[in-house]
Protein backbone atom coordinates (compact mmCIF):
# COMPACT_ATOMS: atom_id res chain seq x y z
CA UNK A 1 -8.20 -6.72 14.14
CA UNK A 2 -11.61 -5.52 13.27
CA UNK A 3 -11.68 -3.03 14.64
CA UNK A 4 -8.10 -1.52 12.38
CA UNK A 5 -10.23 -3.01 9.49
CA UNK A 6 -13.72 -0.81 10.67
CA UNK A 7 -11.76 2.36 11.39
CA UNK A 8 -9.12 2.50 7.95
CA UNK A 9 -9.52 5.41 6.28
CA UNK A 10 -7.19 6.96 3.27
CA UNK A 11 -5.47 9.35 5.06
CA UNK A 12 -4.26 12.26 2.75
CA UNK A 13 -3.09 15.10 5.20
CA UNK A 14 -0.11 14.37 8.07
CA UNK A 15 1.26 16.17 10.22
CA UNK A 16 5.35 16.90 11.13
CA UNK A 17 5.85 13.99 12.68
CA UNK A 18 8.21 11.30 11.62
CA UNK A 19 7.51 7.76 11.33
CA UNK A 20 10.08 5.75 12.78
CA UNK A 21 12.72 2.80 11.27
CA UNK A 22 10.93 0.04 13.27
CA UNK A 23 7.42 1.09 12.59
CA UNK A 24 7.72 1.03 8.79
CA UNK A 25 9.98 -2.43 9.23
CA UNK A 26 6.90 -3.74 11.41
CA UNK A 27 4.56 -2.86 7.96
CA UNK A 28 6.84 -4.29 5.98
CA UNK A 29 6.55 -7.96 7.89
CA UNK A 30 3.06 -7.29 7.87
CA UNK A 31 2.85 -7.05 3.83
CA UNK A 32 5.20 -10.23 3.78
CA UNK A 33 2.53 -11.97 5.80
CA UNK A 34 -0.12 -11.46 3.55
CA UNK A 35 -1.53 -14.74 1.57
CA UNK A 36 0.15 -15.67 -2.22
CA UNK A 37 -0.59 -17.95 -4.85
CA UNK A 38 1.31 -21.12 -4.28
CA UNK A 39 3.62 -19.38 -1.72
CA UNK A 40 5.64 -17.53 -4.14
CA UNK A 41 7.68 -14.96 -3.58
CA UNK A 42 5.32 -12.62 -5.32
CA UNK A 43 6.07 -9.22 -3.23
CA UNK A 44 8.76 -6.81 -2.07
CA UNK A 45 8.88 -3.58 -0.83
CA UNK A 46 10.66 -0.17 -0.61
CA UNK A 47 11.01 1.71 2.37
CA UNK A 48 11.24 5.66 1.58
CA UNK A 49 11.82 7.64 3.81
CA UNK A 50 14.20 10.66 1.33
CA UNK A 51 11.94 13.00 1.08
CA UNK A 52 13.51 13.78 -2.67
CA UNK A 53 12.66 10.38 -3.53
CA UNK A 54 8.79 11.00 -1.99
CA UNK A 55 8.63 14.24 -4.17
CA UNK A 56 9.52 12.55 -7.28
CA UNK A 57 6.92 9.69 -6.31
CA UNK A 58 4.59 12.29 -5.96
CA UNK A 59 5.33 13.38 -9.46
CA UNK A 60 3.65 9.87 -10.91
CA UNK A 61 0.73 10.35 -11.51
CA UNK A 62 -1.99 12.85 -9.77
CA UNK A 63 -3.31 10.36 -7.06
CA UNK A 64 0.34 10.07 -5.87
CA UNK A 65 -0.01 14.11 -5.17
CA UNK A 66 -1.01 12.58 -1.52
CA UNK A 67 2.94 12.02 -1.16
CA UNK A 68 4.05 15.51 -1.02
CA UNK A 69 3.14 16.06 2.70
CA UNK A 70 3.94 12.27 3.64
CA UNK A 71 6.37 11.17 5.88
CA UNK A 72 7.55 7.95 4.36
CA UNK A 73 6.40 5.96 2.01
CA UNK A 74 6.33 2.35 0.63
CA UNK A 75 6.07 0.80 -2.69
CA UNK A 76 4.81 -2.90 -2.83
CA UNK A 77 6.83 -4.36 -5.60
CA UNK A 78 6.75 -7.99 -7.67
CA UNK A 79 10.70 -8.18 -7.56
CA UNK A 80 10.74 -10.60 -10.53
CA UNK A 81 7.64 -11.56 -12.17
CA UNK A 82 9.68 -14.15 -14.63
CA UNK A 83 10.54 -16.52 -11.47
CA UNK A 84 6.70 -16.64 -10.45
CA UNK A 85 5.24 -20.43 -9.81
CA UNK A 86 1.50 -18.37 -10.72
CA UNK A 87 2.15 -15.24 -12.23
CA UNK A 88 -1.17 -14.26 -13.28
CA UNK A 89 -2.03 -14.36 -9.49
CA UNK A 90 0.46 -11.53 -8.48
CA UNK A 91 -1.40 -9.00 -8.85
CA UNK A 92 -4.06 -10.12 -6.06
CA UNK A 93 -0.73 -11.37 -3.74
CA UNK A 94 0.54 -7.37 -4.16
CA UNK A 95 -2.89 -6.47 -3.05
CA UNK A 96 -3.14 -8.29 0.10
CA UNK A 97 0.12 -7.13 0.88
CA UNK A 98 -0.85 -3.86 0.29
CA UNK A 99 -4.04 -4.02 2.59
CA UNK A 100 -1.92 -5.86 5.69
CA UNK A 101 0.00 -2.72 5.74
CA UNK A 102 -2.77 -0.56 5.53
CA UNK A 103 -4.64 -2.38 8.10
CA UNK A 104 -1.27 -2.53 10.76
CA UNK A 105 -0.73 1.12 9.81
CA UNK A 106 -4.29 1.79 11.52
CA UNK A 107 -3.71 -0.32 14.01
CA UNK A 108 -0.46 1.61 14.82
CA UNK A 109 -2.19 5.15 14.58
CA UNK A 110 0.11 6.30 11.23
CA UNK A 111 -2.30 7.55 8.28
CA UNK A 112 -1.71 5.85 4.86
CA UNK A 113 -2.88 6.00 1.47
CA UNK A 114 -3.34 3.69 -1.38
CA UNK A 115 -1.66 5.19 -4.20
CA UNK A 116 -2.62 2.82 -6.76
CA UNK A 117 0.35 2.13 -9.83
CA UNK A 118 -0.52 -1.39 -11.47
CA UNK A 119 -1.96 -2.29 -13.47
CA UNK A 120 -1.19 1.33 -15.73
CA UNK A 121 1.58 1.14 -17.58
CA UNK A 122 2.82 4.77 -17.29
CA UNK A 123 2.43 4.48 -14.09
CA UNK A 124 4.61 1.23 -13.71
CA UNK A 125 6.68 2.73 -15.86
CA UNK A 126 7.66 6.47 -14.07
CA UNK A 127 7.69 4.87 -10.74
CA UNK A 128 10.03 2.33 -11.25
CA UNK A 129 12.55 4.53 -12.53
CA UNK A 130 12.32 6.26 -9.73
CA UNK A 131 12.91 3.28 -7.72
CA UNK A 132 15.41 2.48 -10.02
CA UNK A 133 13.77 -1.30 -10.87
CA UNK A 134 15.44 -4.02 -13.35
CA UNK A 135 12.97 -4.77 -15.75
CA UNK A 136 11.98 -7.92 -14.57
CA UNK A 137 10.60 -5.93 -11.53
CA UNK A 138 7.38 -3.54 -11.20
CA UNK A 139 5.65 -1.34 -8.90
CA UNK A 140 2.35 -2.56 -7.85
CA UNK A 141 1.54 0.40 -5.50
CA UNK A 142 2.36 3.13 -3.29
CA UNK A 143 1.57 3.54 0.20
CA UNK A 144 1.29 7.32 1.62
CA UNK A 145 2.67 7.42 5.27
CA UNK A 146 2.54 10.06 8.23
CA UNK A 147 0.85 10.54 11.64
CA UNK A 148 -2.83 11.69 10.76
CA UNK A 149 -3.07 15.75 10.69
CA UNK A 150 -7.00 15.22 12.06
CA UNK A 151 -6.45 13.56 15.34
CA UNK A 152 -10.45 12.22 14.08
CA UNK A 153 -9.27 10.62 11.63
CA UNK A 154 -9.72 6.80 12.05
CA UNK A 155 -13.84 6.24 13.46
CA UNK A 156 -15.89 3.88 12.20
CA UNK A 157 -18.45 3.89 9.59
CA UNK A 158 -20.97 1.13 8.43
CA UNK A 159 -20.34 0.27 5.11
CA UNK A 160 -22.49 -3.13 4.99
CA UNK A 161 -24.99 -3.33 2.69
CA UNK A 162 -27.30 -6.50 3.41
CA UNK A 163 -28.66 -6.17 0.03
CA UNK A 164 -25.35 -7.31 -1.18
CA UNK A 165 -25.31 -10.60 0.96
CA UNK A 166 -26.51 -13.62 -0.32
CA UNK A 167 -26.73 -17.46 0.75
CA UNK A 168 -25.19 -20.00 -1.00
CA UNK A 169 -27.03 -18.60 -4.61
CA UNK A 170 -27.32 -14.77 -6.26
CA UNK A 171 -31.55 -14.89 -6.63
């Protein structure tokens, strides 16, 4: 698994390929098994794979432009924030959900990209009408999908800084 978590990138160009049904139902299961607050039932998600549905995504705000060469796409959604044993922890339960996916996409070889939604509420807003939410329900994010045009694409980079580790005390 570290080595999905070294080589994630955001992946913004795909190529022609579809993605298909039991890939995106595998990172689904992998958002479900993501960590929440108390155990709730803080996340839910929307397969998309109509690519109308992408376009109109794509139309939400101008980091979600990444959608209009995707393949599929999914949305991590709170499906009822009002039925939520913590709900000021949802947002960080969406969040892990959203990085499992990322993480399995990598390991699978698809490209994603976080489109993030929450916590602006125009964002929220446009792309749950899209998805056609009840208002009890929001959008948390967007997920970009498709087989990576740059067959470079995932490699590893360094990104620790040991200036930014500390023991047991910030001195």
């Amino acid at each position: 698994m570290l080595e999905a978590i070294k080589n994630r990138r955001s992946i913004r160009q795909f190529n022609d390929q579809k993605i298909n049904k039991e890939d995106l139902l595998e990172l689904v299961e992998a958002g479900f098994m993501a960590p929440s607050a108390r155990g709730q039932e803080s996340r839910g998600f929307v397969i998309i794979d109509d690519e109308k549905v992408i376009a109109m995504l794509s139309q939400v705000s101008v980091g979600a432009k990444v959608l209009t060469n995707a393949k599929a796409a999914i949305a991590v959604i709170c499906p009822n924030v009002e039925k939520l044993s913590a709900p000021d922890m949802a947002l960080e339960d969406l969040a892990a959900a959203t990085e499992n996916i990322l993480l399995e996409a990598t390991n699978k070889g698809i490209g994603s990209c976080w489109i993030g939604i929450a916590p602006n509420d125009e964002r929220i807003e446009k792309a749950s009408k899209v998805l056609n939410l009840s208002n009890q329900s929001f959008v948390f994010s967007l997920i970009a999908l498709g087989y990576p045009l740059d067959d470079k694409a995932f490699y590893q980079k360094n990104k620790v800084d040991n200036q930014l580790i500390y023991w047991n005390q910030v001195k």
